[in-house]
Protein backbone atom coordinates (compact mmCIF):
# COMPACT_ATOMS: atom_id res chain seq x y z
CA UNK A 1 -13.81 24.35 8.82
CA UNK A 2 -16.41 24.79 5.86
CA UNK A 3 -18.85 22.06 6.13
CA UNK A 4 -22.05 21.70 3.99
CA UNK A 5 -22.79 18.98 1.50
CA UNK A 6 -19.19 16.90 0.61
CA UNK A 7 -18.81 18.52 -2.24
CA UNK A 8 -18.28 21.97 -0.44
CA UNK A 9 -16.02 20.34 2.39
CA UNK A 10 -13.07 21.92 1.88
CA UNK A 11 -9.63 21.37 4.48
CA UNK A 12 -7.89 24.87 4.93
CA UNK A 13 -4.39 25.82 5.55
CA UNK A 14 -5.78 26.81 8.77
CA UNK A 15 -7.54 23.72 9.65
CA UNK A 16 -4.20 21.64 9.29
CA UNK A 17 -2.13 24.44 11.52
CA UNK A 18 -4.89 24.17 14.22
CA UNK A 19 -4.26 20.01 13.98
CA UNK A 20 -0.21 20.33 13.85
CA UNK A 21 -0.47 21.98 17.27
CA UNK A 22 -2.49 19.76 18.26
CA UNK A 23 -0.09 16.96 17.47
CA UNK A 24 3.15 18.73 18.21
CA UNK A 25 3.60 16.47 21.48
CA UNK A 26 2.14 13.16 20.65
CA UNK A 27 3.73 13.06 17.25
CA UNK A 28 7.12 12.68 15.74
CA UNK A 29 8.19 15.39 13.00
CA UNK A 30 9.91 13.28 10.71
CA UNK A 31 12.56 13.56 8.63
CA UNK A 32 12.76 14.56 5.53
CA UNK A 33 16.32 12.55 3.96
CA UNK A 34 17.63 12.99 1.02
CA UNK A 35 17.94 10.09 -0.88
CA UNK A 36 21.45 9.53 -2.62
CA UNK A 37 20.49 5.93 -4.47
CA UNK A 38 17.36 7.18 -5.80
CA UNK A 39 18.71 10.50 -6.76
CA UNK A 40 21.42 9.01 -8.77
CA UNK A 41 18.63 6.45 -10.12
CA UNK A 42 16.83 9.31 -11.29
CA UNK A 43 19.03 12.15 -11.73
CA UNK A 44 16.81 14.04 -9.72
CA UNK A 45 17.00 15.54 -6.38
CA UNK A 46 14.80 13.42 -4.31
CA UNK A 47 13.91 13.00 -0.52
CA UNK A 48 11.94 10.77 1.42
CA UNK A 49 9.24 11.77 3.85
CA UNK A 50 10.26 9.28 6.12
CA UNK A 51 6.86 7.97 8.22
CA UNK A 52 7.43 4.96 8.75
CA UNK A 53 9.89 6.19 11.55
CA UNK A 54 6.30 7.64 12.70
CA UNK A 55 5.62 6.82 16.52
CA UNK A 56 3.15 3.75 15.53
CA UNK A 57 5.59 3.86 11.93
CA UNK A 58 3.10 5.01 10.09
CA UNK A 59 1.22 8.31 9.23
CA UNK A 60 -2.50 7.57 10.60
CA UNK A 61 -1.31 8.41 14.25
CA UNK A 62 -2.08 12.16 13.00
CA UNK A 63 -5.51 11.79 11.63
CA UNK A 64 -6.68 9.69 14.19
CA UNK A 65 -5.67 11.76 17.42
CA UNK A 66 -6.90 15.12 15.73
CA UNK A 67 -9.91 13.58 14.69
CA UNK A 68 -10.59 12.13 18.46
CA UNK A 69 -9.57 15.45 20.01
CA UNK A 70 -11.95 17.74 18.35
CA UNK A 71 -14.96 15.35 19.55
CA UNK A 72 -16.60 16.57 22.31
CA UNK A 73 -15.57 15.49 25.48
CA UNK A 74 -18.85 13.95 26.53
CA UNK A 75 -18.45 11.83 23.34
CA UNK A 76 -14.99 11.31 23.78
CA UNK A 77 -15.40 9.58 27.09
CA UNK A 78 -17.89 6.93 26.15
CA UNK A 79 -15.11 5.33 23.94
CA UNK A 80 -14.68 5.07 20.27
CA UNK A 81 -15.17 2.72 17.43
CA UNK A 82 -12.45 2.39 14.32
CA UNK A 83 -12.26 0.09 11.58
CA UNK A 84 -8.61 -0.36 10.09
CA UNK A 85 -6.46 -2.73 7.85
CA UNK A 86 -4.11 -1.82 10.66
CA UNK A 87 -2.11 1.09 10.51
CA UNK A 88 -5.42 3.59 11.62
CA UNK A 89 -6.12 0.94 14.35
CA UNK A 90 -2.52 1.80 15.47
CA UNK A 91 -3.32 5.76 15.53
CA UNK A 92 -6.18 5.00 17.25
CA UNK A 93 -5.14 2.59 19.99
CA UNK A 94 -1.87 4.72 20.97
CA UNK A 95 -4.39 7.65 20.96
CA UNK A 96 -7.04 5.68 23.03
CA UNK A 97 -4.20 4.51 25.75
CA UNK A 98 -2.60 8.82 25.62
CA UNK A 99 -6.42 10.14 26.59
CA UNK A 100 -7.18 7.17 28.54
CA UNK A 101 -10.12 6.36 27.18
CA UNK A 102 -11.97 2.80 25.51
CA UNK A 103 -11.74 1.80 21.86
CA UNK A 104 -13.54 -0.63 20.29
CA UNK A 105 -11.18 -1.62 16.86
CA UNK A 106 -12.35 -4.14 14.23
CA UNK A 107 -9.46 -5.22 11.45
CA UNK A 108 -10.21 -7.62 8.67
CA UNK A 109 -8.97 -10.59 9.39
CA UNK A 110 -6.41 -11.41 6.64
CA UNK A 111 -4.68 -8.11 8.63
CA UNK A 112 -0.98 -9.13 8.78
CA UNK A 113 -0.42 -10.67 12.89
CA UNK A 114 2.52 -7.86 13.54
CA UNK A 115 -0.27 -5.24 12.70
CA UNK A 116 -2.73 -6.76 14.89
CA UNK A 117 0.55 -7.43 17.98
CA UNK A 118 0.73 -3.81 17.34
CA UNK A 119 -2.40 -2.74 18.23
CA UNK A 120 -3.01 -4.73 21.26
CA UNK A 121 0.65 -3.31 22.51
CA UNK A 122 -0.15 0.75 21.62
CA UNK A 123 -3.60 0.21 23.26
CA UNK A 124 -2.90 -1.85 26.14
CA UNK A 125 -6.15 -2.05 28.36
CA UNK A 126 -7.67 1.07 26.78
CA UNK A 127 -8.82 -1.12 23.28
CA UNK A 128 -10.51 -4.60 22.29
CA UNK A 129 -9.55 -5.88 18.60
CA UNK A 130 -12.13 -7.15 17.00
CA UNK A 131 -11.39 -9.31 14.03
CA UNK A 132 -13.85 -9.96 10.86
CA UNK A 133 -14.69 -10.61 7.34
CA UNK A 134 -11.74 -10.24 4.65
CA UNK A 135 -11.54 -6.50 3.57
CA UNK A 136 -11.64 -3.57 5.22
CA UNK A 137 -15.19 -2.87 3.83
CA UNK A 138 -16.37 -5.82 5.60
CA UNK A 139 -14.93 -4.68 9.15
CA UNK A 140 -16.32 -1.00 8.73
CA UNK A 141 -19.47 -2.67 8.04
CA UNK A 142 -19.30 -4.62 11.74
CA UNK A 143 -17.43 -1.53 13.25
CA UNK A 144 -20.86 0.98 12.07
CA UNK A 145 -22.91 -1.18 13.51
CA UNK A 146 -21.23 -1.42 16.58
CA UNK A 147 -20.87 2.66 16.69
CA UNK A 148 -24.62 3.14 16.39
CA UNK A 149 -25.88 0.40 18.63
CA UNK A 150 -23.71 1.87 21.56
CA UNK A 151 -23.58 5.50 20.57
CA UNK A 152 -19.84 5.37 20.39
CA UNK A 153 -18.22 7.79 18.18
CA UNK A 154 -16.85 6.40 14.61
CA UNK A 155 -13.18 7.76 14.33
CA UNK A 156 -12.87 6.84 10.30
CA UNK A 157 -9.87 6.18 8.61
CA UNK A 158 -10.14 8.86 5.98
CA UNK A 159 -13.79 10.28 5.28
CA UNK A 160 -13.49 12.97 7.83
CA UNK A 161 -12.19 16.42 7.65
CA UNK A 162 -10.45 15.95 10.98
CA UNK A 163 -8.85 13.17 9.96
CA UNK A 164 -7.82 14.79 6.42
CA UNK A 165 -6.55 18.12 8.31
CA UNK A 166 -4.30 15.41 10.33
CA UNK A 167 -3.30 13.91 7.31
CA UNK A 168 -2.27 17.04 6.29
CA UNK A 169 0.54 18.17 9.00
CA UNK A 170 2.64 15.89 6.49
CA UNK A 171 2.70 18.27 3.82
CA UNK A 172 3.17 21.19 6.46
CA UNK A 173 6.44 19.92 7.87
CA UNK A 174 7.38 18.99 4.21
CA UNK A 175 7.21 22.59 3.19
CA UNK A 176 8.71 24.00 6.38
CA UNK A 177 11.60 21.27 6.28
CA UNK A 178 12.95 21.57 2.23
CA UNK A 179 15.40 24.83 1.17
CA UNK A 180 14.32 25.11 -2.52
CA UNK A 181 10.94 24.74 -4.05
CA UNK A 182 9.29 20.96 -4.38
CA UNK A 183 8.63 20.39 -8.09
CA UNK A 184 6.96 16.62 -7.45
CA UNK A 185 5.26 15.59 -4.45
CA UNK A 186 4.06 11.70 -4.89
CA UNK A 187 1.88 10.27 -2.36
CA UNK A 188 0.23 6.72 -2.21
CA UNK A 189 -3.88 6.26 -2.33
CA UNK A 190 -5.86 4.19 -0.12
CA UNK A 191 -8.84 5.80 0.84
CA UNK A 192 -7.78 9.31 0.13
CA UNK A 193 -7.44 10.73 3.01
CA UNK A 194 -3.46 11.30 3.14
CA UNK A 195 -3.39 12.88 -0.51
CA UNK A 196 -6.54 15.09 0.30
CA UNK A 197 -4.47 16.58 2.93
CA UNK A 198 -1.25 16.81 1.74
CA UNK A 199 -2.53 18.42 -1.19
CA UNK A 200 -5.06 20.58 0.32
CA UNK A 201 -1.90 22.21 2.26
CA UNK A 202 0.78 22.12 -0.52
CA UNK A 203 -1.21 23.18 -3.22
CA UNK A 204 -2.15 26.08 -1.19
CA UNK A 205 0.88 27.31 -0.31
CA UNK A 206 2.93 25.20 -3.42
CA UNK A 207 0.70 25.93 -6.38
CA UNK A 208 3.25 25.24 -8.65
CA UNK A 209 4.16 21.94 -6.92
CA UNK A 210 2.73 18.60 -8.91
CA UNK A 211 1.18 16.55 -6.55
CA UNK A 212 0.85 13.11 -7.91
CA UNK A 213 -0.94 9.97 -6.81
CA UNK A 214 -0.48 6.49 -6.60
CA UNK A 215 -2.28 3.83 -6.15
CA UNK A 216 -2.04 -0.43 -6.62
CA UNK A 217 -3.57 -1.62 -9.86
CA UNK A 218 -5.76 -4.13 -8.07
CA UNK A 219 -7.23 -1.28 -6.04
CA UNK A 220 -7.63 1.64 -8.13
CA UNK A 221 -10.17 3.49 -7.04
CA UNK A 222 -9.49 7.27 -6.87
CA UNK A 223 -8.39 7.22 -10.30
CA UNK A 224 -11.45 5.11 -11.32
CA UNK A 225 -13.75 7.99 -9.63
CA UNK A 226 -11.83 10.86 -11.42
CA UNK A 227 -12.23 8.89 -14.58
CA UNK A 228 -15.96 8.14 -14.11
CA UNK A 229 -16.63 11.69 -12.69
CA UNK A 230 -18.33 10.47 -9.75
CA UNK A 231 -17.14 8.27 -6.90
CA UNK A 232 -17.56 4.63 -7.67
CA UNK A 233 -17.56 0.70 -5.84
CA UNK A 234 -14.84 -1.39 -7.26
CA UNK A 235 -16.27 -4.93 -8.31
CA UNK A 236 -13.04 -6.52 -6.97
CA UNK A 237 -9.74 -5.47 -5.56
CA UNK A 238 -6.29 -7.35 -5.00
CA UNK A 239 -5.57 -7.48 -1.35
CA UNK A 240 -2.15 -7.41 -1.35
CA UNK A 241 -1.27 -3.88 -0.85
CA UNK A 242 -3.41 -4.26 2.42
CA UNK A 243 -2.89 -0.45 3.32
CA UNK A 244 -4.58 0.81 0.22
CA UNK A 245 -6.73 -1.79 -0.89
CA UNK A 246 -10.34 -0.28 -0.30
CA UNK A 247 -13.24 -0.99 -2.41
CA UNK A 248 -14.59 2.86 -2.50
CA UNK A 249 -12.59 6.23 -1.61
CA UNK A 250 -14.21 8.71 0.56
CA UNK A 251 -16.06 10.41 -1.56
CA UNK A 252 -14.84 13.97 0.64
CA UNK A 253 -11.52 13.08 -0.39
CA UNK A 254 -12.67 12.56 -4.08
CA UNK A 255 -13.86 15.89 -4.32
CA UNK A 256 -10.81 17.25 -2.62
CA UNK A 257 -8.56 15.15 -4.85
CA UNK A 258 -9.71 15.83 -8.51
CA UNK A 259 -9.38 19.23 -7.68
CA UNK A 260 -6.02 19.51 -5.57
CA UNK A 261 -4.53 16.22 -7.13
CA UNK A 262 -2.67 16.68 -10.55
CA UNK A 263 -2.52 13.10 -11.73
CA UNK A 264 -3.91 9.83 -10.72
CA UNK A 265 -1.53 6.22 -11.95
CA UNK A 266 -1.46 2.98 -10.84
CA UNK A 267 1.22 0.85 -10.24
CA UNK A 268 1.36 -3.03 -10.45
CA UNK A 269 1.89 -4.83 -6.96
CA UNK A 270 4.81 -6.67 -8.58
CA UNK A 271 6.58 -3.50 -8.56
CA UNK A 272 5.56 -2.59 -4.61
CA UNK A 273 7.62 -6.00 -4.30
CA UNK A 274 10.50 -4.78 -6.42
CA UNK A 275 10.74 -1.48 -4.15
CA UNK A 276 10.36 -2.92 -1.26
CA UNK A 277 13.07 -5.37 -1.72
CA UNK A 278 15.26 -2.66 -3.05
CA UNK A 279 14.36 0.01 -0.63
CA UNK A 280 15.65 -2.99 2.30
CA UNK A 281 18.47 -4.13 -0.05
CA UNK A 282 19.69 -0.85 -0.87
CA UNK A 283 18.65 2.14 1.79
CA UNK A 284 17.99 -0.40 4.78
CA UNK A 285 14.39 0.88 5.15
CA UNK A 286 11.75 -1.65 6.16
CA UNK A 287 8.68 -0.50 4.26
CA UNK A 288 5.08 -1.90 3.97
CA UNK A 289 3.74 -2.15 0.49
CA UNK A 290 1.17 0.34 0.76
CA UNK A 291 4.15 2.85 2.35
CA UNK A 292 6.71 2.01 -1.34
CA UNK A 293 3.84 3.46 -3.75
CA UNK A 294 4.93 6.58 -4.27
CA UNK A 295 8.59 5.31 -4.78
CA UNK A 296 7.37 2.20 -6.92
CA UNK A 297 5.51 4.96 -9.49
CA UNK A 298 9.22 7.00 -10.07
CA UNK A 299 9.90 4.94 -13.14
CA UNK A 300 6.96 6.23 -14.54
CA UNK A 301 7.98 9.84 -14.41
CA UNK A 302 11.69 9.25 -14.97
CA UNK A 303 11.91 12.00 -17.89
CA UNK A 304 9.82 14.46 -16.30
CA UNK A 305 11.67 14.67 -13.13
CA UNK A 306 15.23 14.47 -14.41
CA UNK A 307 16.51 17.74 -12.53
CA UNK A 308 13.61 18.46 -10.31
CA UNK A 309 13.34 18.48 -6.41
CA UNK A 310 11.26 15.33 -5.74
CA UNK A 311 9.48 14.63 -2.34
CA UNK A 312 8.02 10.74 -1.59
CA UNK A 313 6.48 10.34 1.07
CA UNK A 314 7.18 6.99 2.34
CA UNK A 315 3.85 6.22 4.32
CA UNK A 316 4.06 3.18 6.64
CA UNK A 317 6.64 0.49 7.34
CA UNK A 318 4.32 -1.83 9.58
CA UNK A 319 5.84 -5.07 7.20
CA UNK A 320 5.67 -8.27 8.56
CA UNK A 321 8.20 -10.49 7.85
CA UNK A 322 6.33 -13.56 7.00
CA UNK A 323 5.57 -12.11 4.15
CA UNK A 324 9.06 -11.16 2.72
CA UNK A 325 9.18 -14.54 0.82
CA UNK A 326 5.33 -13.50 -1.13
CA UNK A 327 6.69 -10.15 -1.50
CA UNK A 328 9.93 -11.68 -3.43
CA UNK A 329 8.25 -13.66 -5.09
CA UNK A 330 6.13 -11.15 -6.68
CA UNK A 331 8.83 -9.56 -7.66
CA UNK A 332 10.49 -12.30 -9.38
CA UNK A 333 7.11 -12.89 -11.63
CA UNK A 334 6.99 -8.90 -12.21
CA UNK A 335 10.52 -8.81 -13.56
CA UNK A 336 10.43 -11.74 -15.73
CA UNK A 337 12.14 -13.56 -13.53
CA UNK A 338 10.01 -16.59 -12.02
CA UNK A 339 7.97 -18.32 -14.55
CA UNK A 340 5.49 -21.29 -13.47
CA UNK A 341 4.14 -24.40 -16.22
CA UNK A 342 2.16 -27.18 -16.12
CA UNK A 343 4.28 -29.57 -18.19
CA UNK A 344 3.87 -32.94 -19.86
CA UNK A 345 6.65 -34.93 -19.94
CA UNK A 346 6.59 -38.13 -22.44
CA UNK A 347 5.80 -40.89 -20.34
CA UNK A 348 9.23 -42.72 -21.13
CA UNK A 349 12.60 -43.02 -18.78
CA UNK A 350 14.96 -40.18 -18.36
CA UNK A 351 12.78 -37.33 -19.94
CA UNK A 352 12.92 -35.17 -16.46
CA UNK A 353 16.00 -35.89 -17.02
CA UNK A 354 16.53 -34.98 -20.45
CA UNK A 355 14.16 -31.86 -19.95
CA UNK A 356 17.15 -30.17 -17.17
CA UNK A 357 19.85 -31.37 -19.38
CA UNK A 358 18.89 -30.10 -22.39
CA UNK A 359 16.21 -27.53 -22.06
CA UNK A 360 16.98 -25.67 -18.75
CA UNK A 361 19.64 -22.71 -19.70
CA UNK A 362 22.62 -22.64 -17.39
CA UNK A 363 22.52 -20.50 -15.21
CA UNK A 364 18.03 -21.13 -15.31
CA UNK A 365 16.85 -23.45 -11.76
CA UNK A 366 14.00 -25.06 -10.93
CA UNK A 367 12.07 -23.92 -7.84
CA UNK A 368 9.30 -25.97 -7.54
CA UNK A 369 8.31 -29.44 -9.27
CA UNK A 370 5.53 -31.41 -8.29
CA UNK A 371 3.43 -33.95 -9.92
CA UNK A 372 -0.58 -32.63 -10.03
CA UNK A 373 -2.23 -35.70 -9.97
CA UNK A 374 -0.33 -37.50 -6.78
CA UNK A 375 -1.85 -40.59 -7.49
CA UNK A 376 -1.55 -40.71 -11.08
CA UNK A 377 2.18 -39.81 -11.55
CA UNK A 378 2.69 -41.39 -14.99
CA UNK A 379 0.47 -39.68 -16.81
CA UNK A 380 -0.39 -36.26 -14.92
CA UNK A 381 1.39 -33.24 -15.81
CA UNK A 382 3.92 -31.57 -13.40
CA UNK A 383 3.87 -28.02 -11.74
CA UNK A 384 7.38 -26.79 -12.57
CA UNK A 385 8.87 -23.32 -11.36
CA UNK A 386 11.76 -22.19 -13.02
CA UNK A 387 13.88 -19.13 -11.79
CA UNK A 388 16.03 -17.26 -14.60
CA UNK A 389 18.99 -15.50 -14.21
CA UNK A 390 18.15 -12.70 -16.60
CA UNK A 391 14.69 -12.15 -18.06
CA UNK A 392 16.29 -12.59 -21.69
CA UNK A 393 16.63 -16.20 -20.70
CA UNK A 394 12.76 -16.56 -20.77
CA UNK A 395 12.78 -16.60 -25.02
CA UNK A 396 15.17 -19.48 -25.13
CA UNK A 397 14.19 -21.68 -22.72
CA UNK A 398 10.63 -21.18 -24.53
CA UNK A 399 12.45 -22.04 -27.79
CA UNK A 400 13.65 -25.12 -26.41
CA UNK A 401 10.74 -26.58 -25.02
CA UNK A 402 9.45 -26.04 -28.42
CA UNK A 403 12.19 -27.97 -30.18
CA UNK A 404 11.70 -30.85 -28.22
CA UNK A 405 7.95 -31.45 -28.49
CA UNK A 406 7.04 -31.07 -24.98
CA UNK A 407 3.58 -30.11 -23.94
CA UNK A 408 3.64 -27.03 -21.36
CA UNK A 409 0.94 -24.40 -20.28
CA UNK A 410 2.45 -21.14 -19.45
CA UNK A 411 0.73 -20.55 -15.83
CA UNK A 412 1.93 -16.50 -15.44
CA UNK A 413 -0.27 -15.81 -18.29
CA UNK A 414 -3.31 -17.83 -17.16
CA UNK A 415 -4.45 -15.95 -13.78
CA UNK A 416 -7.44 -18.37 -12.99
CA UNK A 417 -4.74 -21.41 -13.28
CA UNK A 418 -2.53 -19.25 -11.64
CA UNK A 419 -4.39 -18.32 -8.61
CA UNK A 420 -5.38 -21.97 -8.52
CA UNK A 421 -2.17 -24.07 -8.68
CA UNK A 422 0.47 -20.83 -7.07
């Protein structure tokens, strides 16, 4: 391993070979399946990494164990300290209960309950979960504390080089698994770690290979760094894509990313919805949001990889399922589909009545209704939710609410209202 200042860390092809035997018994090789929807979809040639059929279902299990291996052993017996939105907190329980040693594991406490279940069953005795604040940032913050005031080792989540060379074994078994050359390799951002060493491998051995990454738009903050030159805090970030959603990259995997990584996009967390549900609806795959963002960013390449071998690597699919009604939900609102107002109705008899008569479409349905002001029905406005069919519909039900002088605020394209009232 080189190791100076960050900006000379570099992970090499040997690094990740070193970590791969490391890992050959703990972890699963997974499969690499073509995809026949999404092929067709995109008239492309296109296979899914498939790690969320990972022994903890998602990738971290490998950056976590070869991180903890290569500490000392001295070190490694006083116990570790991890911070984790969950799916590193996985790696490093099931790795804590395999060397039979202590870890001490703080999550954020909006941390979906299966994620947390998941820990406590991987590390049995061997962990404590520690729950706190509502990001990741704020349990790292608790979880460094911790590390120095009991001189337990900090096993990060991304900004190591152990970790990264871990990361890494994903892009080895993708090149030793495909037949013809990979022509696009997308990978989801969090913290960086994954693309750093995916693309510290590939590009190595795959120049010609385009590795691209994704990340949510309410959490963008490798491409934010690449754009600013420098690594950089995000003010805010959207929580949703709870895998991903970190406030600052590591800035090793910055330095490995702008130069190994060939472009940075976004894509909106409506969409993560959209491919989840389709990814369930159509392939049977349970996959957490931050796991669909390479697939959800396809539709933004859908000319340039007509024809091409395509690789996603489909990163996690620790989902729990109270939250498949937010996730549809979200992808109602990002297709058009789900529109919320804040209506007026004239304070006379029969004008709700009127109003689904003569302005709902046919095949349009209201989802929600409720007056705002409970104690003031006559003459508060109502929440309505109306569901369309098709997201033409959405211009003529406007049209008609027009026509017939009612008052309405359009709540999708007021976020503070939205966030508020939804």
């Amino acid at each position: 391993m080189e190791a100076t200042k960050e900006s000379e860390v570099k992970v090499t092809v040997e690094d990740v070979i070193f970590a791969n035997h490391l890992l050959k018994d703990i972890v699963q090789h997974t499969p690499l399946q073509h995809n026949a929807v999404l092929s067709n979809r995109y008239d492309c040639r296109l296979f899914l990494k498939r790690e969320d059929l990972q022994v903890v279902r998602s990738f971290k299990i490998r950056g976590a164990y070869n991180a903890i291996r290569h500490l000392p052993e001295a070190k490694r017996n006083n116990g570790v300290v991890c911070a984790s939105a969950g799916n590193h907190a996985q790696g490093v329980a099931y790795s804590c209960q395999v060397l039979k040693i202590h870890g001490k594991i703080f999550m954020p406490n909006t941390t979906p309950n299966q994620k947390v279940t998941q820990v406590k069953r991987f590390g049995g005795d061997q962990v404590e979960v520690i729950l706190t604040g509502d990001t990741f940032d704020d349990a790292l913050a608790e979880a460094l504390r911790m590390s120095e005031e009991r001189e337990m080792p900090f096993i990060h989540p991304f900004e190591d080089p152990m970790t990264i060379a871990g990361q890494g074994t994903i892009g080895l078994e993708i090149l030793n698994d495909v037949t013809e050359p990979v022509d696009y390799l997308f990978v989801g951002i969090g913290g960086g770690g994954l693309a750093a060493g995916v693309a510290s491998y590939v590009k190595s051995l795959s120049p010609c290979t385009k590795v691209i990454g994704v990340e949510p738009a309410g959490a963008p903050g490798m491409k934010a760094s690449v754009d600013s030159g420098q690594v950089v805090d995000l003010e805010r970030i959207e929580k949703f894509v709870d895998g991903a959603a970190v406030r600052r990259v590591g800035s090793i995997n910055y330095e490995i990313c702008k130069e190994m990584v060939d472009t940075f996009v976004t894509v909106a967390e409506g969409k993560v919805c959209t491919t989840i549900l389709e990814l369930y609806n159509e392939n049977a795959i349970v996959a957490e949001p931050a796991g669909a963002l390479s697939i959800a960013a396809l539709d933004l390449f859908k000319e340039e990889i007509r024809g091409k071998n395509v690789v996603c690597i489909l990163s996690g699919g620790n989902n729990d399922i109270n939250r498949m009604q937010e996730i549809q939900e979200r992808s109602l609102i990002y297709e058009g589909l789900k529109h919320y107002f804040t209506v007026n109705f004239p304070q006379r008899a029969g004008a709700l009545r009127e109003f689904v008569a003569e302005v709902l479409g046919p095949d349009d349905d209201i989802t929600r209704f409720e007056y705002i002001k409970r104690n003031s029905k006559e003459k508060g406005p109502a929440l309505v939710g109306i569901e369309l069919k098709r997201k033409e519909d959405y211009e003529p039900l406007i049209r008609r609410m027009e026509e017939k002088g009612i008052q309405y605020m359009e709540l999708n394209k007021n976020p503070t209202l939205f966030n508020l009232l939804i």
